[in-house]
Every structure is written in structure tokens, then in C-alpha cells.
PDB file of N, CA and C in Angstrom:
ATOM      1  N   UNK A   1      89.909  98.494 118.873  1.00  0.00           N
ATOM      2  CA  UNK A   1      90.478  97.562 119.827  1.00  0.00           C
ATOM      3  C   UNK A   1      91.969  97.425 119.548  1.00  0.00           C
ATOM      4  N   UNK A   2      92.407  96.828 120.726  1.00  0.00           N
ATOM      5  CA  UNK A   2      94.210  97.262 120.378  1.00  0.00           C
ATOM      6  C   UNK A   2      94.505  96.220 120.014  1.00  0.00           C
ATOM      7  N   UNK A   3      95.629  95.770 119.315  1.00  0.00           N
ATOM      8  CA  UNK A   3      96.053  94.103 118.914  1.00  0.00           C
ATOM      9  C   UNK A   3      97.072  93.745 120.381  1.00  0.00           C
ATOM     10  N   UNK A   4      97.062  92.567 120.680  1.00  0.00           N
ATOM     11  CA  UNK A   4      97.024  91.904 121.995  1.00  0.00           C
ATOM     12  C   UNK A   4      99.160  91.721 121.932  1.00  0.00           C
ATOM     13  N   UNK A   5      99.334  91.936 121.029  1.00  0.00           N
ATOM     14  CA  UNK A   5     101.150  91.852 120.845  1.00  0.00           C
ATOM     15  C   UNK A   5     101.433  93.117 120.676  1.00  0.00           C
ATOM     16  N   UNK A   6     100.797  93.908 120.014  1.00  0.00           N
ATOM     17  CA  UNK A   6     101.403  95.530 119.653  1.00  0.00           C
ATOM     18  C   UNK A   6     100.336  96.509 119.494  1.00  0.00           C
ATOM     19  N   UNK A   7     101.010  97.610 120.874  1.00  0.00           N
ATOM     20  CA  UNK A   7      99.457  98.507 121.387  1.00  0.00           C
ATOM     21  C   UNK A   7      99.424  99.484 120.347  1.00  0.00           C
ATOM     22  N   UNK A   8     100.115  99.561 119.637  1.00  0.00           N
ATOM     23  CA  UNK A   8     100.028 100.605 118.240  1.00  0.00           C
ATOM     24  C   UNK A   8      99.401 100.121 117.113  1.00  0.00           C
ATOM     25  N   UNK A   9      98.718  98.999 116.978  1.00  0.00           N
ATOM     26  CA  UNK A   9      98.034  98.454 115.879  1.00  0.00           C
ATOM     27  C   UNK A   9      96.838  98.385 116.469  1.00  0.00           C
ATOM     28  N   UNK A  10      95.651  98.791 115.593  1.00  0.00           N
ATOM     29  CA  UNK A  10      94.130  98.841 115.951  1.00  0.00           C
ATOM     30  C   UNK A  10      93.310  98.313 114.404  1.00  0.00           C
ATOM     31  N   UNK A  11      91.934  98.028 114.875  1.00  0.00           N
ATOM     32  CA  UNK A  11      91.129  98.065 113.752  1.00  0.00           C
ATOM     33  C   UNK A  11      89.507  98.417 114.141  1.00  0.00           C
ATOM     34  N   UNK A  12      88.822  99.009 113.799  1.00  0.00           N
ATOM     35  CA  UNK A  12      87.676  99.196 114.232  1.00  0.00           C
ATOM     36  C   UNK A  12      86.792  99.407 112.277  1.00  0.00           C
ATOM     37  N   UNK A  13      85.593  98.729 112.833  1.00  0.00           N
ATOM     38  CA  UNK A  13      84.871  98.973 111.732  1.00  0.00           C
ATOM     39  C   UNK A  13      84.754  97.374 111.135  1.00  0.00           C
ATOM     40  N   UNK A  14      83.315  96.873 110.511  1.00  0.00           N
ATOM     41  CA  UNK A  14      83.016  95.495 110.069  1.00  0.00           C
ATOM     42  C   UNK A  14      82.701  94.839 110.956  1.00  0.00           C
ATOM     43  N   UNK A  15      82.672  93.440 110.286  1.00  0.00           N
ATOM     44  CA  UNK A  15      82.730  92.651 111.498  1.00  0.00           C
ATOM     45  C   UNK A  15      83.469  91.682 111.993  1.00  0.00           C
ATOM     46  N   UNK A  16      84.654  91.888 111.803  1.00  0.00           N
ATOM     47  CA  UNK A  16      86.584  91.810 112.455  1.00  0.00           C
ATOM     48  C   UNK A  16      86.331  92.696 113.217  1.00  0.00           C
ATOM     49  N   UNK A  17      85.710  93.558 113.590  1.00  0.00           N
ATOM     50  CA  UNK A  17      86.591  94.080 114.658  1.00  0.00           C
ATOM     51  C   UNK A  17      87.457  93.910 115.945  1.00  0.00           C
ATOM     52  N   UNK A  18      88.676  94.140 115.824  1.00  0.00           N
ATOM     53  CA  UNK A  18      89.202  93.653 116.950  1.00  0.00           C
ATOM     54  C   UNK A  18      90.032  92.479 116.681  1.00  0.00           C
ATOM     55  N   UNK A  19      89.575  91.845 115.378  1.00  0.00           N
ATOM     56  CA  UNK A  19      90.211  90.174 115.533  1.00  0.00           C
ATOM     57  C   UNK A  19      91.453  90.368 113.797  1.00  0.00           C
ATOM     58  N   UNK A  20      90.910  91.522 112.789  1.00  0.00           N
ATOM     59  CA  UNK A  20      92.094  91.995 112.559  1.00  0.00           C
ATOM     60  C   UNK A  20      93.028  92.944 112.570  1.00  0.00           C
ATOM     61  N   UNK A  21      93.940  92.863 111.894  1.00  0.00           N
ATOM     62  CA  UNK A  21      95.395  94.027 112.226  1.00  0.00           C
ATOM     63  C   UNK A  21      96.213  93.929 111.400  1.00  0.00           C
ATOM     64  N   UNK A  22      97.283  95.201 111.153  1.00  0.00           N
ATOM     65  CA  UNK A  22      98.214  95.128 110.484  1.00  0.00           C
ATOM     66  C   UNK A  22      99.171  95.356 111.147  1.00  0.00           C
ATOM     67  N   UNK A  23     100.743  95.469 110.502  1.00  0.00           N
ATOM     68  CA  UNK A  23     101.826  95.723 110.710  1.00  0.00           C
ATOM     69  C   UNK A  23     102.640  96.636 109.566  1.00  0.00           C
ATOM     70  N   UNK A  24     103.530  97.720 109.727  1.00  0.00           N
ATOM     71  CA  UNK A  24     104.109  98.343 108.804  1.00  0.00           C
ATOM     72  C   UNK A  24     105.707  97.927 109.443  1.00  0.00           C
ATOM     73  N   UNK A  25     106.481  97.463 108.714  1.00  0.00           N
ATOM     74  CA  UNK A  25     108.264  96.429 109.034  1.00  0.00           C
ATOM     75  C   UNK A  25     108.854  97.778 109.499  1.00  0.00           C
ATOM     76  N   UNK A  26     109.117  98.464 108.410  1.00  0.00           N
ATOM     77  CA  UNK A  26     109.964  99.910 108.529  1.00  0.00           C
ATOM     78  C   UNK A  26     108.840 100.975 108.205  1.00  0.00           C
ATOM     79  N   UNK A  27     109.660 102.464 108.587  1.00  0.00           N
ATOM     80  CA  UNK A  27     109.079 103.473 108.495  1.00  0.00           C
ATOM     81  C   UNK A  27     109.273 103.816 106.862  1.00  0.00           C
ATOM     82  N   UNK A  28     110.400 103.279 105.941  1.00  0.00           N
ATOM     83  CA  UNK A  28     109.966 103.847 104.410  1.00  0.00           C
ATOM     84  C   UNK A  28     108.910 103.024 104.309  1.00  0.00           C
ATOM     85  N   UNK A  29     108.459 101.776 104.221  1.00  0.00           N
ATOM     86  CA  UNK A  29     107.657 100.843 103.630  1.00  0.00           C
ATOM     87  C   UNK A  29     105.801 101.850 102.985  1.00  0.00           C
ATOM     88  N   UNK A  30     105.713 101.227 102.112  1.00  0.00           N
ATOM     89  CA  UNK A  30     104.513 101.990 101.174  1.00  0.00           C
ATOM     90  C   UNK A  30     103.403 100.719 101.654  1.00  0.00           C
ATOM     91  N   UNK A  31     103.455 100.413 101.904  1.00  0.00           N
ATOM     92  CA  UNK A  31     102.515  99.034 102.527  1.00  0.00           C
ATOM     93  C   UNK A  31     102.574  98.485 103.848  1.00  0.00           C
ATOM     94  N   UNK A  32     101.214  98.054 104.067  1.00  0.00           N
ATOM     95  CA  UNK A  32     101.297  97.455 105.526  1.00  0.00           C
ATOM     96  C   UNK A  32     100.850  95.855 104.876  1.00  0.00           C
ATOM     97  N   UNK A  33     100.797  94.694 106.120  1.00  0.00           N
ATOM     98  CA  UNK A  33     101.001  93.592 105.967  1.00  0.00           C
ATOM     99  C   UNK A  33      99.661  93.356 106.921  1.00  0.00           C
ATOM    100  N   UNK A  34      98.490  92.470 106.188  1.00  0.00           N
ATOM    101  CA  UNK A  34      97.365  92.054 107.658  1.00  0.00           C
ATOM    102  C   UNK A  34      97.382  90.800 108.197  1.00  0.00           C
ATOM    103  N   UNK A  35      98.026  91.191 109.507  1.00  0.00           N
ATOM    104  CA  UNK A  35      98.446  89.880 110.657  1.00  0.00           C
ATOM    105  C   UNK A  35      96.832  89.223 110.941  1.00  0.00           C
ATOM    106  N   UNK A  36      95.832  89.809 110.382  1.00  0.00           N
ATOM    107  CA  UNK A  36      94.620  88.716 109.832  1.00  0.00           C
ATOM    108  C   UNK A  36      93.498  89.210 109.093  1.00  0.00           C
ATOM    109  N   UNK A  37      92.360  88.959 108.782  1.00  0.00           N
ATOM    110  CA  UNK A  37      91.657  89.184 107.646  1.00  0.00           C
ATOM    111  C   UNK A  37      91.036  90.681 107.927  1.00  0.00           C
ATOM    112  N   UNK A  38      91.221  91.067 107.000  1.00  0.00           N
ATOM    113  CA  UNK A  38      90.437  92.840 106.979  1.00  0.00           C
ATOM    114  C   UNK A  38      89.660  92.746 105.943  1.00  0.00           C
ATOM    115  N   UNK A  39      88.190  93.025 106.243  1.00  0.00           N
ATOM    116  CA  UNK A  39      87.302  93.337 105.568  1.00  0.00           C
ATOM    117  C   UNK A  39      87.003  94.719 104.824  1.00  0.00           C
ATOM    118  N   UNK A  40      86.547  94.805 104.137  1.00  0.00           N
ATOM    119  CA  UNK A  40      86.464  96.412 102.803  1.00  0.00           C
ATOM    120  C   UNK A  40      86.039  96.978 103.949  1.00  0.00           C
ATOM    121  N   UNK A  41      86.287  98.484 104.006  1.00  0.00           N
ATOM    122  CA  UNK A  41      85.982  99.694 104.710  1.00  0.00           C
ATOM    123  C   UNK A  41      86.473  99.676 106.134  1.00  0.00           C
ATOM    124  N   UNK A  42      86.736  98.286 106.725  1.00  0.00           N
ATOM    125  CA  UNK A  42      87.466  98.661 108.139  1.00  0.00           C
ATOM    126  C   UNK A  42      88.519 100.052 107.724  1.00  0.00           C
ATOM    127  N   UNK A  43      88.621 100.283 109.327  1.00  0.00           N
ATOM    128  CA  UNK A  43      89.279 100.992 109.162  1.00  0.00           C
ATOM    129  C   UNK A  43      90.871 100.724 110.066  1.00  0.00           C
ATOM    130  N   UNK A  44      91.653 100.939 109.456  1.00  0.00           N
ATOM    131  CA  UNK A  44      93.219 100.350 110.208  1.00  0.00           C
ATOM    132  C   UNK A  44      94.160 101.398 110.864  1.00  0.00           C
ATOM    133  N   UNK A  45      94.368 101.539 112.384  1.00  0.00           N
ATOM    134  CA  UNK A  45      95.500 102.218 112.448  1.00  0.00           C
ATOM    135  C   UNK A  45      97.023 101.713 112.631  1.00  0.00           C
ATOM    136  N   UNK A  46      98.090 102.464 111.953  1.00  0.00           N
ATOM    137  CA  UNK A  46      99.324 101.651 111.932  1.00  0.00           C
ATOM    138  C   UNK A  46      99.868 102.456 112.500  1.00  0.00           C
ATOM    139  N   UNK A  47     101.410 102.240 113.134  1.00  0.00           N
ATOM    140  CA  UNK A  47     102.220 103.132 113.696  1.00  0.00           C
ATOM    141  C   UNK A  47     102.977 103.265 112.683  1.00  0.00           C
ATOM    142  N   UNK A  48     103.706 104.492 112.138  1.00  0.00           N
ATOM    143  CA  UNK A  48     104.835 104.916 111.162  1.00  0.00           C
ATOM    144  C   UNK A  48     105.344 106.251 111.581  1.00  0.00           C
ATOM    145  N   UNK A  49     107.014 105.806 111.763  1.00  0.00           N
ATOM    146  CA  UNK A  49     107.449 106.944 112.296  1.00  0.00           C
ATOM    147  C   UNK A  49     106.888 107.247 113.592  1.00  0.00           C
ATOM    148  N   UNK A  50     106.619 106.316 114.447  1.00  0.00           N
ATOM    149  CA  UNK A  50     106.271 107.033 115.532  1.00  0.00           C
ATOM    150  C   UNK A  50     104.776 107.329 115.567  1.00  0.00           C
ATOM    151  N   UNK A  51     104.425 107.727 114.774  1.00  0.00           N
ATOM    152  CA  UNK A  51     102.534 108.163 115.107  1.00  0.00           C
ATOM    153  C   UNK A  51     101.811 107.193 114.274  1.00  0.00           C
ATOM    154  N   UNK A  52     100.889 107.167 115.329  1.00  0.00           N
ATOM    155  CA  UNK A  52      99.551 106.527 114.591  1.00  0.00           C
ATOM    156  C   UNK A  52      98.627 106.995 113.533  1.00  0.00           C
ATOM    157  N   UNK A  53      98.694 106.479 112.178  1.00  0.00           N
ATOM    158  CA  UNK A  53      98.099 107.334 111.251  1.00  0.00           C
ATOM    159  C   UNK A  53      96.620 105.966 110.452  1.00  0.00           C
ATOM    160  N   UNK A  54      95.216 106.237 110.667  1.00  0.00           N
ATOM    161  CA  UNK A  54      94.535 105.544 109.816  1.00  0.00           C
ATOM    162  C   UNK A  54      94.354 105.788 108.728  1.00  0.00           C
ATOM    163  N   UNK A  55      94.192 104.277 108.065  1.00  0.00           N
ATOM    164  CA  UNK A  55      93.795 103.759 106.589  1.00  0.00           C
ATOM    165  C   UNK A  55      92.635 102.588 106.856  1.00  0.00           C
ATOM    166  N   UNK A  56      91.764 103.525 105.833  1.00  0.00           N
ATOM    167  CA  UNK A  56      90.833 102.435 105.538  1.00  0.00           C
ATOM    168  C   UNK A  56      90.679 101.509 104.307  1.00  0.00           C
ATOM    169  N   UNK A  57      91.124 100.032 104.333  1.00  0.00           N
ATOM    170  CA  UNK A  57      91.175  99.207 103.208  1.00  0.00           C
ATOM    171  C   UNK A  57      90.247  99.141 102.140  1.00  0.00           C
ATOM    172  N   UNK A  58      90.241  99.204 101.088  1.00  0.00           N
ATOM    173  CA  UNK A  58      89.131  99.604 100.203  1.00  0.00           C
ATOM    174  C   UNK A  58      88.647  98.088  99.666  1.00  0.00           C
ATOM    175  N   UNK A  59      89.609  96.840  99.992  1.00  0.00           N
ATOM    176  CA  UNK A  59      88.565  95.340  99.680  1.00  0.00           C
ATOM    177  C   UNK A  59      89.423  94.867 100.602  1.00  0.00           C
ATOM    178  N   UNK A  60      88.686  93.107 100.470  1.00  0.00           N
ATOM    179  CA  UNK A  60      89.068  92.246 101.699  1.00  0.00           C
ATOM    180  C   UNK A  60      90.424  91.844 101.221  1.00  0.00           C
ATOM    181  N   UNK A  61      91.355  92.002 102.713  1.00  0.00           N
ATOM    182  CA  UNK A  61      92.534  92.017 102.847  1.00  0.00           C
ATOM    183  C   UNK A  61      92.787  90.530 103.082  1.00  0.00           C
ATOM    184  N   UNK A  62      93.450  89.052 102.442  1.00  0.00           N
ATOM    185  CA  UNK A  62      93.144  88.009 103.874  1.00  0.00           C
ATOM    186  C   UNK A  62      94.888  88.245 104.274  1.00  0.00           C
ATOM    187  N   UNK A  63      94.728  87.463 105.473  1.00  0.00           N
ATOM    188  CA  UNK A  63      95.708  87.472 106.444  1.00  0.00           C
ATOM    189  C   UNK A  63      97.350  87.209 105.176  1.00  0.00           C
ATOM    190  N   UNK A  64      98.308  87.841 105.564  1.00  0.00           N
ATOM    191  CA  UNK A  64      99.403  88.201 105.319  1.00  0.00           C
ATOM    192  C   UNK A  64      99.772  88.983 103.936  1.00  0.00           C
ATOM    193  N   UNK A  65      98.635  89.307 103.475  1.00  0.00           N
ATOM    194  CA  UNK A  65      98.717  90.039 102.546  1.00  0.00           C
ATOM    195  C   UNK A  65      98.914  91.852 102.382  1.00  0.00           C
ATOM    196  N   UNK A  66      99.092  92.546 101.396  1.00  0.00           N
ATOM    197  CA  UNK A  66      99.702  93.784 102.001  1.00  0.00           C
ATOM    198  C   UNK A  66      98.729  94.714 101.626  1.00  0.00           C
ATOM    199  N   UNK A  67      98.582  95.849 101.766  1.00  0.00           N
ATOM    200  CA  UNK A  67      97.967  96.756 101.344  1.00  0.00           C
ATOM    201  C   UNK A  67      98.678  97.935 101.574  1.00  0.00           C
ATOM    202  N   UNK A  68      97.767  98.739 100.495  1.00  0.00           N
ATOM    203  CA  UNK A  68      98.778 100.263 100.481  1.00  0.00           C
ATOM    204  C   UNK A  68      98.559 101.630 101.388  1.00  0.00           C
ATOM    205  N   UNK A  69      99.721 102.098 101.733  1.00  0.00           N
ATOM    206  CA  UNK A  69      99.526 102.964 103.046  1.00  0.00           C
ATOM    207  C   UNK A  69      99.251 104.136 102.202  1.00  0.00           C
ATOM    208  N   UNK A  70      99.787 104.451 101.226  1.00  0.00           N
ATOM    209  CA  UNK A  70      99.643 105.750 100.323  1.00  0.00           C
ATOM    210  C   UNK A  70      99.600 105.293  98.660  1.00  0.00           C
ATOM    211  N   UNK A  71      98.851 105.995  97.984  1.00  0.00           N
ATOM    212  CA  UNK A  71      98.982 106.201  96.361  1.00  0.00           C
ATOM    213  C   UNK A  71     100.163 105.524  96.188  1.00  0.00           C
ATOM    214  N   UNK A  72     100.133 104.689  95.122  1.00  0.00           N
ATOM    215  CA  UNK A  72     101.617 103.928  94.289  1.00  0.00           C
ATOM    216  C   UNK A  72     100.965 104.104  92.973  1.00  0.00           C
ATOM    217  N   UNK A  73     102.326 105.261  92.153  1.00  0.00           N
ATOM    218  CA  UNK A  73     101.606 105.589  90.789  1.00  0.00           C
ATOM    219  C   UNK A  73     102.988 103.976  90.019  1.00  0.00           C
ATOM    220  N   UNK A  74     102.352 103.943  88.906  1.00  0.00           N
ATOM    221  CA  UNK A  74     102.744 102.891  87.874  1.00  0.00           C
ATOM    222  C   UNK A  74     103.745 103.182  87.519  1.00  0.00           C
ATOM    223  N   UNK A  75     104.607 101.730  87.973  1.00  0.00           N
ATOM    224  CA  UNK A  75     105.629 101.283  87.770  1.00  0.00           C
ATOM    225  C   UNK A  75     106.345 102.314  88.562  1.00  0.00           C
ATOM    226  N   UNK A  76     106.298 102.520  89.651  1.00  0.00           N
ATOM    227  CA  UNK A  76     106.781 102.768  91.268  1.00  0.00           C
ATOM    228  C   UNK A  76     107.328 101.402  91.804  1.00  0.00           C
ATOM    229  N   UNK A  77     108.197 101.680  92.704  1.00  0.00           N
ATOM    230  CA  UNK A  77     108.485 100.812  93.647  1.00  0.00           C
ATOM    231  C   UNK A  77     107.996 100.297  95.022  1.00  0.00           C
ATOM    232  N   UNK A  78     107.636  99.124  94.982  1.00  0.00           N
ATOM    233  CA  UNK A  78     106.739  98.311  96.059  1.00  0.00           C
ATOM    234  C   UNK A  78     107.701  98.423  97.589  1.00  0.00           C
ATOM    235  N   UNK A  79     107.470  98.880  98.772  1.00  0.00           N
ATOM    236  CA  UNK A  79     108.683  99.425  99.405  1.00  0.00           C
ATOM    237  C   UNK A  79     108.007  98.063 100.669  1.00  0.00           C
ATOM    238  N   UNK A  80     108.419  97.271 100.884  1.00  0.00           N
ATOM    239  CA  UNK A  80     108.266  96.298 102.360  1.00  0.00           C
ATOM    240  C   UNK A  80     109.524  96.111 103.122  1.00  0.00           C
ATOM    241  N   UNK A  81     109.856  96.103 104.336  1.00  0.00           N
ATOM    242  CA  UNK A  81     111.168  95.528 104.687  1.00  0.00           C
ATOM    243  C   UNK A  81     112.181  96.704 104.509  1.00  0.00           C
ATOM    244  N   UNK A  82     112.152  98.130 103.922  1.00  0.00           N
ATOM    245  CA  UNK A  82     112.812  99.061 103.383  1.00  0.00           C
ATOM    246  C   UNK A  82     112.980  99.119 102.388  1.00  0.00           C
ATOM    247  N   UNK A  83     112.771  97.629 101.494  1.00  0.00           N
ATOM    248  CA  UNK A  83     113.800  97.743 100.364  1.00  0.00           C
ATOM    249  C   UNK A  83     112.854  97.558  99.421  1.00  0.00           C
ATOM    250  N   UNK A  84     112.821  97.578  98.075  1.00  0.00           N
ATOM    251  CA  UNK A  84     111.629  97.205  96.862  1.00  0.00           C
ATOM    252  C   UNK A  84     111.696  95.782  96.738  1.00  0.00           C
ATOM    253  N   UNK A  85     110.174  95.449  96.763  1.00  0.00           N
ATOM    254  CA  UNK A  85     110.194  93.828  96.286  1.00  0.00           C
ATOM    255  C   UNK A  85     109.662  93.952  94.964  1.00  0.00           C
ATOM    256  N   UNK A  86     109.314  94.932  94.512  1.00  0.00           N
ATOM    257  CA  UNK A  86     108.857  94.587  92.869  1.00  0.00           C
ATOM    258  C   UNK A  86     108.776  96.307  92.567  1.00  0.00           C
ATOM    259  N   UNK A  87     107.506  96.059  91.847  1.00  0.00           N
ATOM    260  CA  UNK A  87     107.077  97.431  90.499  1.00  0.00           C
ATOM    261  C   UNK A  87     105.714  96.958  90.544  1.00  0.00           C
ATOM    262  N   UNK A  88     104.645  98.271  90.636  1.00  0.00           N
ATOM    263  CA  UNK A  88     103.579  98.103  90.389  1.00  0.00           C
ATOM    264  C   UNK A  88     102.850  98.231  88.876  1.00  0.00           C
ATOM    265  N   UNK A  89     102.295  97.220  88.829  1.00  0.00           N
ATOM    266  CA  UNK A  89     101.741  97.593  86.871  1.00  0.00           C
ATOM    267  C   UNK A  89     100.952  98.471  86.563  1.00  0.00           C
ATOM    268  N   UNK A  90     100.383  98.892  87.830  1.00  0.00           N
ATOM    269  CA  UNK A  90      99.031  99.858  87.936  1.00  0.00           C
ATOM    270  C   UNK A  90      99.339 100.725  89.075  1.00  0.00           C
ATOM    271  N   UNK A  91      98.673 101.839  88.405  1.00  0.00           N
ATOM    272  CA  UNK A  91      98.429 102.920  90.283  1.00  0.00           C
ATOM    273  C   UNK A  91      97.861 101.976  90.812  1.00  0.00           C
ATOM    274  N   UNK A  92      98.667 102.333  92.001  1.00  0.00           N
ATOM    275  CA  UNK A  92      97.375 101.303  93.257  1.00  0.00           C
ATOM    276  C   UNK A  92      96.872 102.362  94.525  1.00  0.00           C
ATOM    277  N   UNK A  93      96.053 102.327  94.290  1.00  0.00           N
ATOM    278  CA  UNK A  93      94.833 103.333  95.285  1.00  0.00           C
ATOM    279  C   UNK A  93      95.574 103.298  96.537  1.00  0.00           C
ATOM    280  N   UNK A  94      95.777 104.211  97.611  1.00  0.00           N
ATOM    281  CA  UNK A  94      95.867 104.088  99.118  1.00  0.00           C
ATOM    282  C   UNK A  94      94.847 103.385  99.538  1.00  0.00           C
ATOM    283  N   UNK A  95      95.038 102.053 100.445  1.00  0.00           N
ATOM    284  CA  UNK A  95      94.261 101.322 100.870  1.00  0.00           C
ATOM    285  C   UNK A  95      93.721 100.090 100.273  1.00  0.00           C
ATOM    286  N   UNK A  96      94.287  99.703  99.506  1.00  0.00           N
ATOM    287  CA  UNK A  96      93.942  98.740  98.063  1.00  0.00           C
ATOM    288  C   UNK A  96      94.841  97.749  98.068  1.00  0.00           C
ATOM    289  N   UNK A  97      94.374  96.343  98.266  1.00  0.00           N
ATOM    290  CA  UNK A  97      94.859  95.017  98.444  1.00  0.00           C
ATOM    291  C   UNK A  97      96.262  95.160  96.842  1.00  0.00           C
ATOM    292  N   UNK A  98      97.628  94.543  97.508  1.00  0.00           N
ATOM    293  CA  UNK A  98      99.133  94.788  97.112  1.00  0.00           C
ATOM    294  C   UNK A  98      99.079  93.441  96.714  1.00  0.00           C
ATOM    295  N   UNK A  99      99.126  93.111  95.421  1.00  0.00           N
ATOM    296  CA  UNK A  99      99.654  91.608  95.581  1.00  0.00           C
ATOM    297  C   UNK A  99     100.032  91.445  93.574  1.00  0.00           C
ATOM    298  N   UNK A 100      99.814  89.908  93.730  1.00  0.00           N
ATOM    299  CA  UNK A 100     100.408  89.422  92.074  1.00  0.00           C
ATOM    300  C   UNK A 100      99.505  90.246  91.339  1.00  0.00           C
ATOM    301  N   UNK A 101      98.427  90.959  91.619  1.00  0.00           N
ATOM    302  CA  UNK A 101      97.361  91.168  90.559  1.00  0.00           C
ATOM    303  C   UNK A 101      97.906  92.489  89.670  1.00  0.00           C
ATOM    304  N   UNK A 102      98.877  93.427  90.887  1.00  0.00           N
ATOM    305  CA  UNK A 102      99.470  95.003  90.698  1.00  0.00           C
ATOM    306  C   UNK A 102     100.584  95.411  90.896  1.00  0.00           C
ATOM    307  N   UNK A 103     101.203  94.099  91.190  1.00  0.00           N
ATOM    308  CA  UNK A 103     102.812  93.811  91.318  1.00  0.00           C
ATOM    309  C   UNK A 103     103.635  93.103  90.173  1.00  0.00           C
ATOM    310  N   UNK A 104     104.373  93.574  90.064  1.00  0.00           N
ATOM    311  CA  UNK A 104     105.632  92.117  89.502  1.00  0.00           C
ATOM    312  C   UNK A 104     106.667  92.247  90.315  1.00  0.00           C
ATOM    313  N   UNK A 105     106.863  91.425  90.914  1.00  0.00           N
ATOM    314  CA  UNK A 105     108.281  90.599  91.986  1.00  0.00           C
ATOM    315  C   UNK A 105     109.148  91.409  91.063  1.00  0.00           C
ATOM    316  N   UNK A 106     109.888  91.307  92.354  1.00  0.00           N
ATOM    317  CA  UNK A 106     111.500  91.971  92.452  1.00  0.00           C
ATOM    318  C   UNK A 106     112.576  91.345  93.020  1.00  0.00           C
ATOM    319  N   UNK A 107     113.065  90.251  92.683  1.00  0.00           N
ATOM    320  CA  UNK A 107     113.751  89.248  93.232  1.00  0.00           C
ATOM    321  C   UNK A 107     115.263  89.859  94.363  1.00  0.00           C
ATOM    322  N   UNK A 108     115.438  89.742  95.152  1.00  0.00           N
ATOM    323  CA  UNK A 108     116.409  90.134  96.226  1.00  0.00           C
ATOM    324  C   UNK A 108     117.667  90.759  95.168  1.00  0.00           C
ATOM    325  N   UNK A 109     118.206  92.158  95.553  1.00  0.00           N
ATOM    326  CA  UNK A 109     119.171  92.560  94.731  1.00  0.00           C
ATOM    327  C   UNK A 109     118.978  92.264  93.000  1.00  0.00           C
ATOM    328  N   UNK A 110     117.762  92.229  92.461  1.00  0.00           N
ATOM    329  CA  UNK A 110     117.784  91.902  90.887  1.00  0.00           C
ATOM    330  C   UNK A 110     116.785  93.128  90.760  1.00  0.00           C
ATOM    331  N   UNK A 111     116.468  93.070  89.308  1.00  0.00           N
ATOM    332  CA  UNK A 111     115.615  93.897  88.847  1.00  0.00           C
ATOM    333  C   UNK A 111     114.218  93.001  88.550  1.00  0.00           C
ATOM    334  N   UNK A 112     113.137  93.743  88.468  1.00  0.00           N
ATOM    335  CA  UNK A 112     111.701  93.200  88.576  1.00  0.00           C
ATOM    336  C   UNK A 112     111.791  92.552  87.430  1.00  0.00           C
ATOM    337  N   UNK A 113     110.977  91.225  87.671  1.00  0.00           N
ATOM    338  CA  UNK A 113     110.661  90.479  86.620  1.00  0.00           C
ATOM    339  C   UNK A 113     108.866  90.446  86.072  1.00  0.00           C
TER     340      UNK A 113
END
């Protein structure tokens, strides 16, 4: 089903379907953002660069949280917005909920804390 603001965001699969979605800011970004709850195994399409490419989330996403569009090996840079908001402590799987658990913040123009 298409998301009702942007015909390039879809979700099919669970039982959200239709009611969540993501967003990717820029085309570098390594993560997408879910404009509402994604359940494990949906499956998500995002627009990047122009084409529509699916990912399926590997746990529950809740709403504004990020997940990963591709492999992030350790202590890589977390890419949202274009720019790095942190460092990951761990590989983080493609498709695998982004947050305090596999991150450390990257404070605007500083280095990760």
C-alpha cells in the first residue's frame, strides 16, 4: 500500500500493513526513519536515488526510529540527514532497529561521544 503523503514509500507484510512507513532524508543516508510502527519481517520499500529499493526489518521498528538500509560494520559512521550522527558499537545487520543500543551520538560538528 502506498503511504498517503509520499507515493514512493510502501509497506506490505504483518499486520501494519499499509498503516506503516518509512522515509530515507538524503540519498547518502545508511538508514531509514519509521513515520510509524514496523513490525519484524514487514517488508519496506524506500525511494533512494531515485529508485525504489526493498528492505525487510528484522525487529519491531516503533515510530521515529531508524533502521538500517545496508550492513554498518563497527565503528562506521551512522549517515541520517547526510551527515554522521554517531558510530556504531556493533555491525548492525541491514534491516536492524538503529538506535542507543548500537550507536553512540555524534553531537553536531563534534566527534562521537
Amino acid at each position: 500500500m502506498t503511504h498517503p503523503l509520499n507515493p514512493c514509500i510502501h509497506q506490505k507484510g504483518g499486520a501494519m500493513r499499509g498503516k506503516g512507513s518509512a522515509i530515507v532524508i538524503d540519498e547518502k543516508d545508511n538508514v531509514a526513519t519509521a513515520l510509524g510502527p514496523l513490525k519484524a519481517g514487514a517488508e519496506v520499500s524506500v525511494e533512494i536515488r531515485g529508485k525504489v529499493e526493498k528492505r525487510k526489518v528484522l525487529s519491531d521498528i516503533p515510530m521515529g526510529h531508524k533502521f538500517a538500509l545496508k550492513d554498518i560494520e563497527k565503528g562506521a559512521a551512522v549517515i541520517k540527514y547526510g551527515q554522521p550522527i554517531g558510530r556504531s558499537t556493533v555491525k548492525i545487520a541491514r534491516g536492524a532497529h538503529v538506535h542507543v543500543h548500537n550507536v553512540v551520538s555524534q553531537p553536531r560538528g563534534g566527534e562521537a561521544r
